[in-house]
C-alpha atoms as a PDB file:
ATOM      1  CA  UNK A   1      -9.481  -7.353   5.038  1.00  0.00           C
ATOM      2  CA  UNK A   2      -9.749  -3.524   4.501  1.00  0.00           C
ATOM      3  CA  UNK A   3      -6.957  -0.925   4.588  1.00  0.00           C
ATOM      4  CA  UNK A   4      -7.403   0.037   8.358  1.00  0.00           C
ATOM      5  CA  UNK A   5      -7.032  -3.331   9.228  1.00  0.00           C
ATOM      6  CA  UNK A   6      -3.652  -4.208   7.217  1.00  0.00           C
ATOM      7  CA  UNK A   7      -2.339  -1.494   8.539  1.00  0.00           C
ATOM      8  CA  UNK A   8      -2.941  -3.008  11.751  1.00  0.00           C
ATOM      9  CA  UNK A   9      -1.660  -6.293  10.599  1.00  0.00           C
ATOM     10  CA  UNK A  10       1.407  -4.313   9.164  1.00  0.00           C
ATOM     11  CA  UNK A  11       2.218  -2.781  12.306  1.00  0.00           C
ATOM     12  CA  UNK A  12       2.083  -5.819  14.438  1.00  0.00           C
ATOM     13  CA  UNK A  13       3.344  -7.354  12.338  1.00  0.00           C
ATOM     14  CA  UNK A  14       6.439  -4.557  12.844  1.00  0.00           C
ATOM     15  CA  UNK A  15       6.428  -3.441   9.244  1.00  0.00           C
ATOM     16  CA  UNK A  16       7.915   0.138   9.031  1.00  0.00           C
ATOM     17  CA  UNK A  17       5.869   3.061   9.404  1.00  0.00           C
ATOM     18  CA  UNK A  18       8.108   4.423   5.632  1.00  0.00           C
ATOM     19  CA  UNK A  19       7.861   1.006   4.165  1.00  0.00           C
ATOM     20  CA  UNK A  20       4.290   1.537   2.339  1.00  0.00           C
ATOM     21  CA  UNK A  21       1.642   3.871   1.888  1.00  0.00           C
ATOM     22  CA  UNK A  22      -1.922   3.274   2.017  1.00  0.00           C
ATOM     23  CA  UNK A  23      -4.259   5.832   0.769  1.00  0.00           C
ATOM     24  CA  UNK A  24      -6.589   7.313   3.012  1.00  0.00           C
ATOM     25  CA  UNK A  25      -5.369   5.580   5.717  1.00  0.00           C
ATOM     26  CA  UNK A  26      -1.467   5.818   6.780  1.00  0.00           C
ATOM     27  CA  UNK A  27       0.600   8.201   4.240  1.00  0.00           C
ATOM     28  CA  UNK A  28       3.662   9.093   5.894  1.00  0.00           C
ATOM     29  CA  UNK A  29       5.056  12.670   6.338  1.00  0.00           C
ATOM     30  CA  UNK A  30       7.522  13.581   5.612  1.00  0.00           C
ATOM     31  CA  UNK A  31       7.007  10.958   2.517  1.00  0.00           C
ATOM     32  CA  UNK A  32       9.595   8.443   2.219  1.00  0.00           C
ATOM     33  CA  UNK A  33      11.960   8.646  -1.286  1.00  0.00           C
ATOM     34  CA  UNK A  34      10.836   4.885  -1.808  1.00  0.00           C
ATOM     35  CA  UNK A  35       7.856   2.769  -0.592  1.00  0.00           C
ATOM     36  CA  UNK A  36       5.018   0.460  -1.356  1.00  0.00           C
ATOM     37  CA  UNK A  37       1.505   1.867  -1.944  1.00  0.00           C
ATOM     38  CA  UNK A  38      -2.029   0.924  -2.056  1.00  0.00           C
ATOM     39  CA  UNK A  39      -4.364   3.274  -3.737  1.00  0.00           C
ATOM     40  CA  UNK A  40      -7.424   3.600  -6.005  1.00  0.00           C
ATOM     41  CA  UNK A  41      -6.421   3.639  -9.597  1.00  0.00           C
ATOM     42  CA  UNK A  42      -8.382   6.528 -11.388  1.00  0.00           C
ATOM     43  CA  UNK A  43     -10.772   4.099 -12.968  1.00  0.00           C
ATOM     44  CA  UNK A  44     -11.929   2.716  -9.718  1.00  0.00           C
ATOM     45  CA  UNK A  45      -9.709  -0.656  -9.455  1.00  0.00           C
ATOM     46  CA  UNK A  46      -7.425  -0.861  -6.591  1.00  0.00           C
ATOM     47  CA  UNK A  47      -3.539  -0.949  -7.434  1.00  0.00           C
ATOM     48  CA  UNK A  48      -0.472  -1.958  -5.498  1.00  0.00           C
ATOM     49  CA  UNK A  49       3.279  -1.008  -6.234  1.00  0.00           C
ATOM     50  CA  UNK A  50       6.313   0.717  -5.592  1.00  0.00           C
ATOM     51  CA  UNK A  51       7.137   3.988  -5.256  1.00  0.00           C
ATOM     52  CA  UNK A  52      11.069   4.462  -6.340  1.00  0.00           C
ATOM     53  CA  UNK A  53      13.490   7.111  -7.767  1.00  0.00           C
ATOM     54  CA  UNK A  54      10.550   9.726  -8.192  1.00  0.00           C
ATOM     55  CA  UNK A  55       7.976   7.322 -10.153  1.00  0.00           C
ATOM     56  CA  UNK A  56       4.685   4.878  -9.433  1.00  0.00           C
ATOM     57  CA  UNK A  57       4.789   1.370 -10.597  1.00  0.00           C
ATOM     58  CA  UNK A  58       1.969  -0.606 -10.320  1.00  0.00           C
ATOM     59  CA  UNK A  59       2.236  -3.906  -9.668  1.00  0.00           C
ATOM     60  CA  UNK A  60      -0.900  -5.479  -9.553  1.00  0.00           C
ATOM     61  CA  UNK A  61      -4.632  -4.094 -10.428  1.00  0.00           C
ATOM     62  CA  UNK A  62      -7.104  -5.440  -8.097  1.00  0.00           C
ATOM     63  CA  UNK A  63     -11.529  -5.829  -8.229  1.00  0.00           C
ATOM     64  CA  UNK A  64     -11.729  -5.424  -4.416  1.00  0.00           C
ATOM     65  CA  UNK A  65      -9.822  -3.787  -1.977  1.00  0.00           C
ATOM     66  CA  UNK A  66      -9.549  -7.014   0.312  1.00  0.00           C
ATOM     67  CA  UNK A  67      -7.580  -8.214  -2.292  1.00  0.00           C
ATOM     68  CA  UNK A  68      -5.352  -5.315  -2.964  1.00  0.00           C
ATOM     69  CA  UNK A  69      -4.620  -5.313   1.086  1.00  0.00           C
ATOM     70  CA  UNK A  70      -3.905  -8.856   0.499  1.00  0.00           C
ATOM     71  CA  UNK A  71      -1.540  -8.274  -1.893  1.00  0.00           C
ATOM     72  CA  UNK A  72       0.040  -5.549   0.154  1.00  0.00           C
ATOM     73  CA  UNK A  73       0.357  -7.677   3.165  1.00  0.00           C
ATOM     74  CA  UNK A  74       2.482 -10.152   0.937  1.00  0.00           C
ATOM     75  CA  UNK A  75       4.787  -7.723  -0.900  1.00  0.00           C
ATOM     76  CA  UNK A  76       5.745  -6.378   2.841  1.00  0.00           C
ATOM     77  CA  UNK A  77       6.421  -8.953   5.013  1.00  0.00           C
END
């Protein structure tokens, strides 16, 4: 799975459009004060979280990006 298709599977599966943000691919505007995120970490590994009260926390660091929209799928639904 790639991170155009969990956002499909979020959306059908009727996740919030403000629950999460994936990078590159659905980053709400106006941004949400608090939501879950998928990005790539600065040294290339892929890193799920929460955004809350103003600051990142990364859950999980991830080798592939199938497995950080894995990991996404589970923390939102």
């Amino acid at each position: 799975m790639n991170r155009r298709e969990v956002r499909a599977a979020l959306s059908a599966a009727g996740v919030a459009d403000g629950y999460y943000r994936i990078e590159g691919v659905h980053e709400p505007v106006p941004t949400p004060p608090d939501f879950l995120f998928l990005r790539k970490g600065p040294d290339g590994a892929w890193e799920t979280g929460a955004y809350e009260h103003g600051a990142y926390e990364v859950m999980a660091r991830h080798t592939s990006e199938s497995k950080a929209c894995a990991h996404l799928l589970l923390l939102a639904t």
